[in-house]
PDB file of N, CA and C in Angstrom:
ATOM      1  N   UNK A   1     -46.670 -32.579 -24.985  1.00  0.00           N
ATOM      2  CA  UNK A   1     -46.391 -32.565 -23.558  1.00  0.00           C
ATOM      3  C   UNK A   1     -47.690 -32.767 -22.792  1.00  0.00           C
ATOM      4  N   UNK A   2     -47.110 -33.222 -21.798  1.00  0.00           N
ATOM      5  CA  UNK A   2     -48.680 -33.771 -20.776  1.00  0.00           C
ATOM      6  C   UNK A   2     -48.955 -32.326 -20.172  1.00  0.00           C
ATOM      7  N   UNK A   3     -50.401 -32.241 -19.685  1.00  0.00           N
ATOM      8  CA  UNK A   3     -50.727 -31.335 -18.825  1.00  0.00           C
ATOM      9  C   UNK A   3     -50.321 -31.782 -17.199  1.00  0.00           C
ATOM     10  N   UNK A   4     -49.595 -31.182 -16.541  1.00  0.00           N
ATOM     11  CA  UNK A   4     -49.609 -31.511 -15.094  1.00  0.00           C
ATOM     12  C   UNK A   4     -50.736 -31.027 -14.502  1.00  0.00           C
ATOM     13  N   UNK A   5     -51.457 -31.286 -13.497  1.00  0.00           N
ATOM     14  CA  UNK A   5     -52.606 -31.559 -12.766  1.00  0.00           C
ATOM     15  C   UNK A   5     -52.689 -31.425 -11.361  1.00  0.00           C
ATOM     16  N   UNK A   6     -52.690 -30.046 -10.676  1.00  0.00           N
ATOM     17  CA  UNK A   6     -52.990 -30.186  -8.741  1.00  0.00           C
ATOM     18  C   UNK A   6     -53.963 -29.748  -8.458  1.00  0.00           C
ATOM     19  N   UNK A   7     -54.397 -30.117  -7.647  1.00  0.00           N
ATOM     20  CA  UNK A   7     -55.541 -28.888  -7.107  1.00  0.00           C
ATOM     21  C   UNK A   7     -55.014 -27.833  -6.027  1.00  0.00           C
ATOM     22  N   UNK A   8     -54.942 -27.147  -6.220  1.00  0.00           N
ATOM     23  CA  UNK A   8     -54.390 -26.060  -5.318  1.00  0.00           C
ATOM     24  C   UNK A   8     -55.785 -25.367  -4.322  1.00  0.00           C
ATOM     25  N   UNK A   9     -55.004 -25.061  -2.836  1.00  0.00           N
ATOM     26  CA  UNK A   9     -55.761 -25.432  -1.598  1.00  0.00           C
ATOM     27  C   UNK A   9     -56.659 -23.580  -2.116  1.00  0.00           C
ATOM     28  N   UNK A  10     -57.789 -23.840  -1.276  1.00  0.00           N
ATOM     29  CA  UNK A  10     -58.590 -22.936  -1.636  1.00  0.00           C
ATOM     30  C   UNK A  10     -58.576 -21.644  -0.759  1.00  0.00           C
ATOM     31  N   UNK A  11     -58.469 -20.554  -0.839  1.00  0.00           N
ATOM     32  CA  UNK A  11     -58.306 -19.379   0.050  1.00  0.00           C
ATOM     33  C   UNK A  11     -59.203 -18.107  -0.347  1.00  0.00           C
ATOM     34  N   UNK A  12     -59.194 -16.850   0.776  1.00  0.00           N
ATOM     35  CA  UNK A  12     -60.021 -16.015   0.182  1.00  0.00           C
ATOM     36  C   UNK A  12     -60.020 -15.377  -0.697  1.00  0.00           C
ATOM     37  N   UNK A  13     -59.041 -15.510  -1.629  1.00  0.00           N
ATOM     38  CA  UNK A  13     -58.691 -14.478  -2.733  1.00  0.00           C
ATOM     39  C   UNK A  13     -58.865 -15.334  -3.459  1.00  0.00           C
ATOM     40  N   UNK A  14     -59.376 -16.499  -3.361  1.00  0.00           N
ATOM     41  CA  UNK A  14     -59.606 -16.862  -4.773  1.00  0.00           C
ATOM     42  C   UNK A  14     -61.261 -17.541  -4.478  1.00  0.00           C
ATOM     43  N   UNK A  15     -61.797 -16.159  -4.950  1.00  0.00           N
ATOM     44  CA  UNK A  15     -63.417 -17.012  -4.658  1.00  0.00           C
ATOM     45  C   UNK A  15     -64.050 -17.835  -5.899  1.00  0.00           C
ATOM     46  N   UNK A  16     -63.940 -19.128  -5.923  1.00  0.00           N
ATOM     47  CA  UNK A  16     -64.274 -20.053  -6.982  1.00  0.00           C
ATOM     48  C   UNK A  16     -64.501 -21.108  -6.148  1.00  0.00           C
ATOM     49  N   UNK A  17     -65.154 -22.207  -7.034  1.00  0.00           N
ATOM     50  CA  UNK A  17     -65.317 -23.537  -6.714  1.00  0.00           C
ATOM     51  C   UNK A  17     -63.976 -24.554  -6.269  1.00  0.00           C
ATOM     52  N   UNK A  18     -63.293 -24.126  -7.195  1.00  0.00           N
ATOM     53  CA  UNK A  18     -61.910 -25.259  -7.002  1.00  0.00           C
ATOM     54  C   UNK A  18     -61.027 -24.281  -8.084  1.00  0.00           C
ATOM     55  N   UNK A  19     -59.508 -24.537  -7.721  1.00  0.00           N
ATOM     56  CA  UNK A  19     -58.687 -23.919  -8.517  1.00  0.00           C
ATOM     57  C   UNK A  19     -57.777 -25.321  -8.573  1.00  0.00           C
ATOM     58  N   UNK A  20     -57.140 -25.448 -10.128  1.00  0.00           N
ATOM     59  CA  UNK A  20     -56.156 -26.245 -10.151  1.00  0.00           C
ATOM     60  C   UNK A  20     -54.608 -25.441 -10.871  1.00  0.00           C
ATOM     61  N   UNK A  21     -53.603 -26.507 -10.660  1.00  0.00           N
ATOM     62  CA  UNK A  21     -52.681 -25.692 -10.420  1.00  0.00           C
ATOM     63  C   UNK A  21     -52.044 -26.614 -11.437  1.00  0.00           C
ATOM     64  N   UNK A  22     -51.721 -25.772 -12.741  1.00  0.00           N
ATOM     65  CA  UNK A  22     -51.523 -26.824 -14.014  1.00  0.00           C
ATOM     66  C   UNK A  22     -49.687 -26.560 -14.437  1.00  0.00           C
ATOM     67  N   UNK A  23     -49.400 -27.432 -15.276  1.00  0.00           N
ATOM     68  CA  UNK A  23     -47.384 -27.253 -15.709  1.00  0.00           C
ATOM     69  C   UNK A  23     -47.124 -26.872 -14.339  1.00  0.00           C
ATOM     70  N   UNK A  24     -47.043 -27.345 -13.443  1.00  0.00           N
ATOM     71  CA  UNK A  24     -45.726 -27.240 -12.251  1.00  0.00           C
ATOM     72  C   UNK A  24     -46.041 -25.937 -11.564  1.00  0.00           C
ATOM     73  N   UNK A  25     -47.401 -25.352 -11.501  1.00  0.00           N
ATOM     74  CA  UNK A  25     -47.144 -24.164 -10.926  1.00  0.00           C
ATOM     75  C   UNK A  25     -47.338 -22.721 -12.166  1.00  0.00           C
ATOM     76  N   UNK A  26     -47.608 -23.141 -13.245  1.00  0.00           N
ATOM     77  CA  UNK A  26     -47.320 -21.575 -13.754  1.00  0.00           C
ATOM     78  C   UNK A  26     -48.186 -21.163 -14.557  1.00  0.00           C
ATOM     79  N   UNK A  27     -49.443 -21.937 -14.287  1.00  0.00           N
ATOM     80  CA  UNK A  27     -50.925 -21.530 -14.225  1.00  0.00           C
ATOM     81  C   UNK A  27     -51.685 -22.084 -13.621  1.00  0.00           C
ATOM     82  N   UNK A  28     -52.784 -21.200 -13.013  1.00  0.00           N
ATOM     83  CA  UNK A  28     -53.735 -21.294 -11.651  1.00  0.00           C
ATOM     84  C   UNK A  28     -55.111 -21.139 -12.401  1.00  0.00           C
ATOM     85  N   UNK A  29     -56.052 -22.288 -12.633  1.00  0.00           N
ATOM     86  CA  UNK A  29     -57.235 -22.034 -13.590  1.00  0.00           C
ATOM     87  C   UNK A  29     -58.409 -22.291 -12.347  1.00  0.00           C
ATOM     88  N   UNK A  30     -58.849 -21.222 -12.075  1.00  0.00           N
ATOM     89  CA  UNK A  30     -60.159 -20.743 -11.313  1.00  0.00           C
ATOM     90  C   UNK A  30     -61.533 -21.148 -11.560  1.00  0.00           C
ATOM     91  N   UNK A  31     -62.100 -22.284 -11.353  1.00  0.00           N
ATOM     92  CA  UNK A  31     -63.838 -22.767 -12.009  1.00  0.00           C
ATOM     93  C   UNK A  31     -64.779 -22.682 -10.858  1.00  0.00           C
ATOM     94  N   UNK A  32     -65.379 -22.007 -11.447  1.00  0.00           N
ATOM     95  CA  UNK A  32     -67.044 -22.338 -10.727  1.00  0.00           C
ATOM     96  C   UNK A  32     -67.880 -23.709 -11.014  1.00  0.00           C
ATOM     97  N   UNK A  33     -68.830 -24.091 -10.212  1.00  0.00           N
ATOM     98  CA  UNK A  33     -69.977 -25.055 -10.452  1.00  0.00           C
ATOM     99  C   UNK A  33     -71.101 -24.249  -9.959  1.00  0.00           C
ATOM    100  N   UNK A  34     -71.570 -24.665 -11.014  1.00  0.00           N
ATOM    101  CA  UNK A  34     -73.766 -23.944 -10.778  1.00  0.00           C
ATOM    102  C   UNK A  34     -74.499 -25.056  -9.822  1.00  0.00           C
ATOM    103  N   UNK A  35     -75.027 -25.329  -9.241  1.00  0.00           N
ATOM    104  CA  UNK A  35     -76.362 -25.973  -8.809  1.00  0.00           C
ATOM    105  C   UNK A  35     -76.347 -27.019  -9.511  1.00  0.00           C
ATOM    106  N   UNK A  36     -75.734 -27.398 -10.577  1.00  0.00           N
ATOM    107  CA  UNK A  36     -75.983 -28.654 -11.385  1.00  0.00           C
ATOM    108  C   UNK A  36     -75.003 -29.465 -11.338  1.00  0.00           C
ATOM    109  N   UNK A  37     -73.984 -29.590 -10.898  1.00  0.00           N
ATOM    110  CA  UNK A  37     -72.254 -29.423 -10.994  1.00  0.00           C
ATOM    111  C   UNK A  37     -71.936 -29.234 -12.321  1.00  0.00           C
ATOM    112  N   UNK A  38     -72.518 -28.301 -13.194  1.00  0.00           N
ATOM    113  CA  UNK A  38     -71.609 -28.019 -14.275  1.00  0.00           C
ATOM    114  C   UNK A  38     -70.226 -27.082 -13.881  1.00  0.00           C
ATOM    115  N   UNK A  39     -69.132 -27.008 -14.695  1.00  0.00           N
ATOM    116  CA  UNK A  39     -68.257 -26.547 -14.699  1.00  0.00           C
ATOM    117  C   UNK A  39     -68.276 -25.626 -15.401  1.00  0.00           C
ATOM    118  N   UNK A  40     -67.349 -24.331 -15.077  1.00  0.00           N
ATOM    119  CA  UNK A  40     -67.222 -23.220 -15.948  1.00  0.00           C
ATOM    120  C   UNK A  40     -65.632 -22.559 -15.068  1.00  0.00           C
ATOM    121  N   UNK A  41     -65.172 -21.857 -16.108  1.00  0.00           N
ATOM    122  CA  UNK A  41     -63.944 -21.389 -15.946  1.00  0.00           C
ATOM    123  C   UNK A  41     -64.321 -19.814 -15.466  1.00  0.00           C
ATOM    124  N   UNK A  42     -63.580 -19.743 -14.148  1.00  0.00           N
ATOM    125  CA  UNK A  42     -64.206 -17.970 -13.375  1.00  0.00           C
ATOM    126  C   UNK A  42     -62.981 -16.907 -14.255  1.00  0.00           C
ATOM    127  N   UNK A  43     -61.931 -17.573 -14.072  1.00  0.00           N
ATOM    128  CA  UNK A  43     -60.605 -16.754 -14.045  1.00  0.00           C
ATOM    129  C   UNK A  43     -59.359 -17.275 -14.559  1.00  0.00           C
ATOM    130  N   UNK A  44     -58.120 -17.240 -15.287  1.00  0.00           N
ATOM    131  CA  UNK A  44     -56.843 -17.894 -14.860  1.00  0.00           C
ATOM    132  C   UNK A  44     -56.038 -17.188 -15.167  1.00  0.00           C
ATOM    133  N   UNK A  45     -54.694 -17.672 -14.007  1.00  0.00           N
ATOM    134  CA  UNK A  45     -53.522 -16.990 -14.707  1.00  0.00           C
ATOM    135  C   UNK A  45     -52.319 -17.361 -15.233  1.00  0.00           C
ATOM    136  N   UNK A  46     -51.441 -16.739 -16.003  1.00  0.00           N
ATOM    137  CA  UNK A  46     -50.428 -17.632 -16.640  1.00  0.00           C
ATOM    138  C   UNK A  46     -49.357 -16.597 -16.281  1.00  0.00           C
ATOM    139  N   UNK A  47     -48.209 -17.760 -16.074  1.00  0.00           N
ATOM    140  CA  UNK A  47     -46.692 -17.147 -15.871  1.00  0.00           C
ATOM    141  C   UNK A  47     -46.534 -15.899 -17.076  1.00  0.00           C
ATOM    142  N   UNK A  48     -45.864 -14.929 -17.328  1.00  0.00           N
ATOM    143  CA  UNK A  48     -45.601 -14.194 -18.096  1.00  0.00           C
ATOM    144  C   UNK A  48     -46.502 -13.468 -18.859  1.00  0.00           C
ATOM    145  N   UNK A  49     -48.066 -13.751 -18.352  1.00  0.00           N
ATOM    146  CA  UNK A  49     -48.888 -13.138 -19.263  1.00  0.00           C
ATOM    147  C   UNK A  49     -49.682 -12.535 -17.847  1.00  0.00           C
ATOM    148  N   UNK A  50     -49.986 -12.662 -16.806  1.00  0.00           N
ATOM    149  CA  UNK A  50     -51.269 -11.951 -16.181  1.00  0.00           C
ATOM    150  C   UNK A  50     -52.389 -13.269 -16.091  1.00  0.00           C
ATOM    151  N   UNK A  51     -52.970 -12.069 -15.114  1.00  0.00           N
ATOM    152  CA  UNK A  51     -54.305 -12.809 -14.859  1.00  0.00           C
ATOM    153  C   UNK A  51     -55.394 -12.683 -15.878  1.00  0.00           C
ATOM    154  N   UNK A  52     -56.177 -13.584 -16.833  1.00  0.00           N
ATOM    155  CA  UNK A  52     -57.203 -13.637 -17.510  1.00  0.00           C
ATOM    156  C   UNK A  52     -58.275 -13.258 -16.927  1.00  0.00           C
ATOM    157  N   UNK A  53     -59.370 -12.480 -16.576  1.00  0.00           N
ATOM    158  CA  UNK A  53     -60.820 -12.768 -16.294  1.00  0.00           C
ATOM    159  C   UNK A  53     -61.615 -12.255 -17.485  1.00  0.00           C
ATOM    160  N   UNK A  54     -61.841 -13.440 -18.021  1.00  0.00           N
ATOM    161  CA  UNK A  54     -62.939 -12.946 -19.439  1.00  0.00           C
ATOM    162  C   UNK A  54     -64.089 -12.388 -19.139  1.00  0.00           C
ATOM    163  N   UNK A  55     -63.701 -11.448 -20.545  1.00  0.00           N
ATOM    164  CA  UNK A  55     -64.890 -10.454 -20.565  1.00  0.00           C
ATOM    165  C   UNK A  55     -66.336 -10.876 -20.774  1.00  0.00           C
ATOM    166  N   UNK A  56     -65.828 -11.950 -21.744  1.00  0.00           N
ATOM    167  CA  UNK A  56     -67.607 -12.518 -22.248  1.00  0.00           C
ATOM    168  C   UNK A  56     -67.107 -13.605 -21.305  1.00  0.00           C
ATOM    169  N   UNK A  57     -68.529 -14.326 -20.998  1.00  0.00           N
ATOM    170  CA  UNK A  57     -68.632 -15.790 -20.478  1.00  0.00           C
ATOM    171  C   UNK A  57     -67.741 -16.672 -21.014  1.00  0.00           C
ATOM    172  N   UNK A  58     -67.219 -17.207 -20.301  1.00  0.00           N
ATOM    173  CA  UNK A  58     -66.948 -19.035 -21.123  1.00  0.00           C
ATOM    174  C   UNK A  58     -67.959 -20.024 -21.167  1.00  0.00           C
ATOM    175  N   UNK A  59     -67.839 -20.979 -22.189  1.00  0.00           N
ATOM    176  CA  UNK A  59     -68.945 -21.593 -22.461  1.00  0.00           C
ATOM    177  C   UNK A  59     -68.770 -22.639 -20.766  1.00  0.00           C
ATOM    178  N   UNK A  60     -69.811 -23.371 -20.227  1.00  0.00           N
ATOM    179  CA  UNK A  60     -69.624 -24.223 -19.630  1.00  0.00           C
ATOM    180  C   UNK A  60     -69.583 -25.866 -19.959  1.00  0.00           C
ATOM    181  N   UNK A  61     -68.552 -26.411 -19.558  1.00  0.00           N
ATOM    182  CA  UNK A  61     -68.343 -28.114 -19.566  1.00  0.00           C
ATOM    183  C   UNK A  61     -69.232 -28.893 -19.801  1.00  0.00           C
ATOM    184  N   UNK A  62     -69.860 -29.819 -20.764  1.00  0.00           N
ATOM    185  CA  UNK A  62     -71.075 -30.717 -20.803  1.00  0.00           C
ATOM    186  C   UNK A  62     -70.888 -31.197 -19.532  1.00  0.00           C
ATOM    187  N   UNK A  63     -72.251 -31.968 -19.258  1.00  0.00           N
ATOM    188  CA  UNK A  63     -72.729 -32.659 -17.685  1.00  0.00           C
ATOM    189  C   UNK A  63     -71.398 -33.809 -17.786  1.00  0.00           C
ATOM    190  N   UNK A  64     -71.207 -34.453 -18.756  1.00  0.00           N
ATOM    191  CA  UNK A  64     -70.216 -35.508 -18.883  1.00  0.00           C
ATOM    192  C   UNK A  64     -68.912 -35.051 -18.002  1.00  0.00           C
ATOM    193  N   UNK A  65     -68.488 -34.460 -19.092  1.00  0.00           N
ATOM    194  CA  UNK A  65     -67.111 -33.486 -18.259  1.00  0.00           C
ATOM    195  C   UNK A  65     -67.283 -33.073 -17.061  1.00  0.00           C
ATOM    196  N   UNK A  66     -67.649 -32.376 -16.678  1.00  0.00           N
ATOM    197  CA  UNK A  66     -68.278 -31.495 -15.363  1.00  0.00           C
ATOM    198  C   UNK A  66     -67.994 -32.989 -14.454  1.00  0.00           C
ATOM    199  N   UNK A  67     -68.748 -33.914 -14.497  1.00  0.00           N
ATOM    200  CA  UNK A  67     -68.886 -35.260 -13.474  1.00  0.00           C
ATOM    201  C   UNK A  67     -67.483 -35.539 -13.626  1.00  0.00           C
ATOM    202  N   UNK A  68     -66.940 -35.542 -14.712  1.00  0.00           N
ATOM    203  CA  UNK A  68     -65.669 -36.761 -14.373  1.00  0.00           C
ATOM    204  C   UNK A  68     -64.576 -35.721 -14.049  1.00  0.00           C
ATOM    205  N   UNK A  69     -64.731 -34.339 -14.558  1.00  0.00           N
ATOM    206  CA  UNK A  69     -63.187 -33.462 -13.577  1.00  0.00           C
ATOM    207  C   UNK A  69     -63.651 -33.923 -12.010  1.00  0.00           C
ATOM    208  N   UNK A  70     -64.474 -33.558 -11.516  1.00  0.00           N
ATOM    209  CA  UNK A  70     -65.350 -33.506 -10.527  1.00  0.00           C
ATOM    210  C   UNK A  70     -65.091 -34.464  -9.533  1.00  0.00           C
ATOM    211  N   UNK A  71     -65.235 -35.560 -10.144  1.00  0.00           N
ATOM    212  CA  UNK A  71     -64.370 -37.047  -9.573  1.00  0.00           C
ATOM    213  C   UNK A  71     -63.123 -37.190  -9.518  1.00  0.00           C
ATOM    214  N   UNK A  72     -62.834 -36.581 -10.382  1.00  0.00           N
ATOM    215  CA  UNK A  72     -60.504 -36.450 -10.924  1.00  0.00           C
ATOM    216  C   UNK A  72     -60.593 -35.671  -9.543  1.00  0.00           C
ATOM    217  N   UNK A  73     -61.263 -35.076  -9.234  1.00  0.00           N
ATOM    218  CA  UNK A  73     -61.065 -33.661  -8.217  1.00  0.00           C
ATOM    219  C   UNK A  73     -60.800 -34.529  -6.779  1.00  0.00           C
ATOM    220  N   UNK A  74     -62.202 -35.191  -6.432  1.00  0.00           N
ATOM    221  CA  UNK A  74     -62.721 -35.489  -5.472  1.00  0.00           C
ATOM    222  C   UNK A  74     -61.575 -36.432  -4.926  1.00  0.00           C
ATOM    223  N   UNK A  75     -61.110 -37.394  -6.177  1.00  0.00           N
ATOM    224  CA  UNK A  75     -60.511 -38.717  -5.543  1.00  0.00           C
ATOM    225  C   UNK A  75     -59.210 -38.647  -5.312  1.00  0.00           C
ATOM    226  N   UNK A  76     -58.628 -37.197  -6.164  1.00  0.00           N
ATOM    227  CA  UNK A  76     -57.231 -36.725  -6.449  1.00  0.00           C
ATOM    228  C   UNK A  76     -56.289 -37.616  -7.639  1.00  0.00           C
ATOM    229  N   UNK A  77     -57.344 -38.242  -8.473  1.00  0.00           N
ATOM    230  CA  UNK A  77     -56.349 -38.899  -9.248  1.00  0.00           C
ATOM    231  C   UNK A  77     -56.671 -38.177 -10.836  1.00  0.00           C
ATOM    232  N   UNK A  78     -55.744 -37.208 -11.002  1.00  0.00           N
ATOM    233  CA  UNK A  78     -55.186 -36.712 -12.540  1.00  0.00           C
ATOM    234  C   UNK A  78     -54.513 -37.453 -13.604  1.00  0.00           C
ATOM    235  N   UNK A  79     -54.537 -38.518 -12.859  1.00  0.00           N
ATOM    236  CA  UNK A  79     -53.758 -39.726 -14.302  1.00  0.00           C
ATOM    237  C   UNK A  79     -54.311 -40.099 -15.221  1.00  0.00           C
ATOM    238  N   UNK A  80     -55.428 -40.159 -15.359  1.00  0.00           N
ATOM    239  CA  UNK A  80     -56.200 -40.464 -16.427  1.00  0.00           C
ATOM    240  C   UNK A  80     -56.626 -39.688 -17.559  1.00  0.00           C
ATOM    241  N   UNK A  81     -56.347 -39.972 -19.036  1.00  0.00           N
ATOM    242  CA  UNK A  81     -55.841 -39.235 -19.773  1.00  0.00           C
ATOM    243  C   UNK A  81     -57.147 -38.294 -19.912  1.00  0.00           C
ATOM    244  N   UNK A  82     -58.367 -38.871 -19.637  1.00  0.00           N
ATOM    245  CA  UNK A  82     -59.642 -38.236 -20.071  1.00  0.00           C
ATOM    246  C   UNK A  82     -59.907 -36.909 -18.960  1.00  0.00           C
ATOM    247  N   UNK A  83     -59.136 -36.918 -18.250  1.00  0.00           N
ATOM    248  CA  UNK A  83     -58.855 -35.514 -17.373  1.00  0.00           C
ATOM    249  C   UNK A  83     -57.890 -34.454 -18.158  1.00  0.00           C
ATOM    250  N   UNK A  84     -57.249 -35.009 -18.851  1.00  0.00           N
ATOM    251  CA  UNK A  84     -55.899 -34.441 -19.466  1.00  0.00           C
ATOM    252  C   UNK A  84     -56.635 -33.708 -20.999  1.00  0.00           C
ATOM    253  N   UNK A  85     -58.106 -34.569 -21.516  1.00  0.00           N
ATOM    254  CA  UNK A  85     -58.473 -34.539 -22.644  1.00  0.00           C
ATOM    255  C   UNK A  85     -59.673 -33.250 -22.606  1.00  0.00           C
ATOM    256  N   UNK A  86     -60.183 -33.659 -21.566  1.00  0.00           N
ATOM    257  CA  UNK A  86     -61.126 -32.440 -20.949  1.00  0.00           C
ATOM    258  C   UNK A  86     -61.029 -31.313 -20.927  1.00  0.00           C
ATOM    259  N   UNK A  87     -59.547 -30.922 -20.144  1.00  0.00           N
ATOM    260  CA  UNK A  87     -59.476 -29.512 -20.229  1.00  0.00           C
ATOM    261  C   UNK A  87     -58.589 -28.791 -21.597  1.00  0.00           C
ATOM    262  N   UNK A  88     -58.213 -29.795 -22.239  1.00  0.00           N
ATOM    263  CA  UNK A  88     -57.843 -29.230 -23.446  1.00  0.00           C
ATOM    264  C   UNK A  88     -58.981 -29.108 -24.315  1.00  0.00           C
ATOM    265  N   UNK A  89     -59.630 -29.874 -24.527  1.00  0.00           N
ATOM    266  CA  UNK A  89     -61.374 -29.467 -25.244  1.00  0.00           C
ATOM    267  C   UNK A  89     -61.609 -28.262 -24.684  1.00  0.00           C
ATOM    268  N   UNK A  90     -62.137 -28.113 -23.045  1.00  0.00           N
ATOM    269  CA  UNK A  90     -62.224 -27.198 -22.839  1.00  0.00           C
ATOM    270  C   UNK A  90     -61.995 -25.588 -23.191  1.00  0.00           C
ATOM    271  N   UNK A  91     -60.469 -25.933 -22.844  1.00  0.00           N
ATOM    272  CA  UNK A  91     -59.889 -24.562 -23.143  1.00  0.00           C
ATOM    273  C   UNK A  91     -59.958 -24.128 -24.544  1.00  0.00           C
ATOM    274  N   UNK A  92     -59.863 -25.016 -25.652  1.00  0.00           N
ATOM    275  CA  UNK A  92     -60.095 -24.968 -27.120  1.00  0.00           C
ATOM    276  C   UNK A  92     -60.985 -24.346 -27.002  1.00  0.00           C
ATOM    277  N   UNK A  93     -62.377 -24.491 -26.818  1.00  0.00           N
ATOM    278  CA  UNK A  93     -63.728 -24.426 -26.834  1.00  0.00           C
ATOM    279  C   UNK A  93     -63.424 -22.635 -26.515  1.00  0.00           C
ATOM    280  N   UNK A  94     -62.736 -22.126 -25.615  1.00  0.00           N
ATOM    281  CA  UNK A  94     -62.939 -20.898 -24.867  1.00  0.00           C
ATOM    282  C   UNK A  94     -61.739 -20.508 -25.808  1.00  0.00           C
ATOM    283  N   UNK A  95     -60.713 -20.729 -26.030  1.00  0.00           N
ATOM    284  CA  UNK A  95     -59.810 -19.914 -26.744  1.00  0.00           C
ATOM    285  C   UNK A  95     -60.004 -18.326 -27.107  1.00  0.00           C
ATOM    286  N   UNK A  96     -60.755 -18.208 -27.289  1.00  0.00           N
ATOM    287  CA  UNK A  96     -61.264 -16.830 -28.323  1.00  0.00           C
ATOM    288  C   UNK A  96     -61.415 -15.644 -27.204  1.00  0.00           C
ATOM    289  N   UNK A  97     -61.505 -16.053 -25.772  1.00  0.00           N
ATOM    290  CA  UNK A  97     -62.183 -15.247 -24.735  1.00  0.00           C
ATOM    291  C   UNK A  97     -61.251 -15.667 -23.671  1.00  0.00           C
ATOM    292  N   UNK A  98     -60.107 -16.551 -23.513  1.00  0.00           N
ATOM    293  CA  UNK A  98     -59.164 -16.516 -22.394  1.00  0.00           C
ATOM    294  C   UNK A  98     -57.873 -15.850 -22.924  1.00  0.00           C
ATOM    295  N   UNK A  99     -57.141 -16.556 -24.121  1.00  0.00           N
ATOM    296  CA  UNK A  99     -55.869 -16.382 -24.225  1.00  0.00           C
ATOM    297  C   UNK A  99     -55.090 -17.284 -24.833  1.00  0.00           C
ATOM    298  N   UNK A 100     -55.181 -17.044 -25.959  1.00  0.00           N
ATOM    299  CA  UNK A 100     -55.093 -18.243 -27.217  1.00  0.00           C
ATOM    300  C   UNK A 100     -53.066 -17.982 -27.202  1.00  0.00           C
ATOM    301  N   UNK A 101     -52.901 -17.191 -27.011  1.00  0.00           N
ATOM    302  CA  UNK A 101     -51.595 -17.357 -26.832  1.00  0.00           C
ATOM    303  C   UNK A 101     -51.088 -17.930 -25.507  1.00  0.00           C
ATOM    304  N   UNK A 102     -51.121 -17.108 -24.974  1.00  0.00           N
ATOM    305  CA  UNK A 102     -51.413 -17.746 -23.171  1.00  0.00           C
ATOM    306  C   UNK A 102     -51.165 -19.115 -23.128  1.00  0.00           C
ATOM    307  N   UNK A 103     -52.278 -19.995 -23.696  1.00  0.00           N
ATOM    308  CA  UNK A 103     -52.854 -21.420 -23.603  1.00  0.00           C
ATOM    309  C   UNK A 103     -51.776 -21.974 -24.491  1.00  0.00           C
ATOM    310  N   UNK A 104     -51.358 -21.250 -25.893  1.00  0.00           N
ATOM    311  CA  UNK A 104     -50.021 -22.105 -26.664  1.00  0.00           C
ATOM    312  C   UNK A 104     -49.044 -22.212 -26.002  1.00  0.00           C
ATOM    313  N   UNK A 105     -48.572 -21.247 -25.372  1.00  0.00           N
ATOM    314  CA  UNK A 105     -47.157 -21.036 -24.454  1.00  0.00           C
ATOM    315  C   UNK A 105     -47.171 -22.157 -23.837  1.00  0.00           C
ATOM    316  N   UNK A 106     -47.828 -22.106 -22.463  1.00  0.00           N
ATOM    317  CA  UNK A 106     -48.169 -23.196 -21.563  1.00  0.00           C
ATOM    318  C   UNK A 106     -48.629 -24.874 -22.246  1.00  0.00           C
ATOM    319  N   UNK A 107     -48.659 -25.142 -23.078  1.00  0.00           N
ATOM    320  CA  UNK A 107     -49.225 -26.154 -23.957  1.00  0.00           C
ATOM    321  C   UNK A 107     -50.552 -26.361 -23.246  1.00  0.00           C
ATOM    322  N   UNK A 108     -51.542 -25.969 -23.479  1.00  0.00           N
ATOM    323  CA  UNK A 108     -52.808 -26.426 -22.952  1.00  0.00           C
ATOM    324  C   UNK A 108     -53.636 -26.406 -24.286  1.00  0.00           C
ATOM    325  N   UNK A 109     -53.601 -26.226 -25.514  1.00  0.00           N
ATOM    326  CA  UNK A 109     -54.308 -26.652 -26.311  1.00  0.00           C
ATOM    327  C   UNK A 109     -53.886 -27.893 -27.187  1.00  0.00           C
TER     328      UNK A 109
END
């Protein structure tokens, strides 16, 4: 199954860089950017499971990644599969420290 892809509008309760709004609504994944535009995951939450905020760090996005969500972001276009490929690396990469079940449910790995 594909990952669906929004960016969901930014407010005070959710203090992060950008939040996107993934499967139709029934997870909200929270990222920061450093000074470099790297990417890193602050927070997320999933339908039926709660809100995640990891305890240890997540690793952050190579400069590669980081630029091209960044652009997926900017221009609003999620069609491209290497947006779709990103955050499943991603989330793989973090598995161990978000919610390895969580992430199966929702298909994001």
């Amino acid at each position: 199954m594909s990952i669906a892809i929004e960016t969901y509008p930014m407010m005070p309760t959710r203090p992060c860089s950008f939040c996107l709004c993934l499967q139709g609504g029934s997870v909200f994944a929270d990222f920061n950017t450093d000074d470099s535009g790297i990417v890193s995951l602050r927070r997320i939450s999933f339908d039926g499971f709660g809100c995640c905020e990891p305890k240890e760090s997540t690793t952050k996005m190579n400069a590669e990644a980081s630029r091209s969500l960044l652009n997926s972001i900017a221009s609003g276009d999620f069609e491209a599969l290497q947006v779709e490929d990103i955050l499943r690396k991603y989330f793989r990469e973090n598995a161990d420290v978000i919610w390895s079940d969580a992430l199966t449910e929702h298909e994001l790995l």
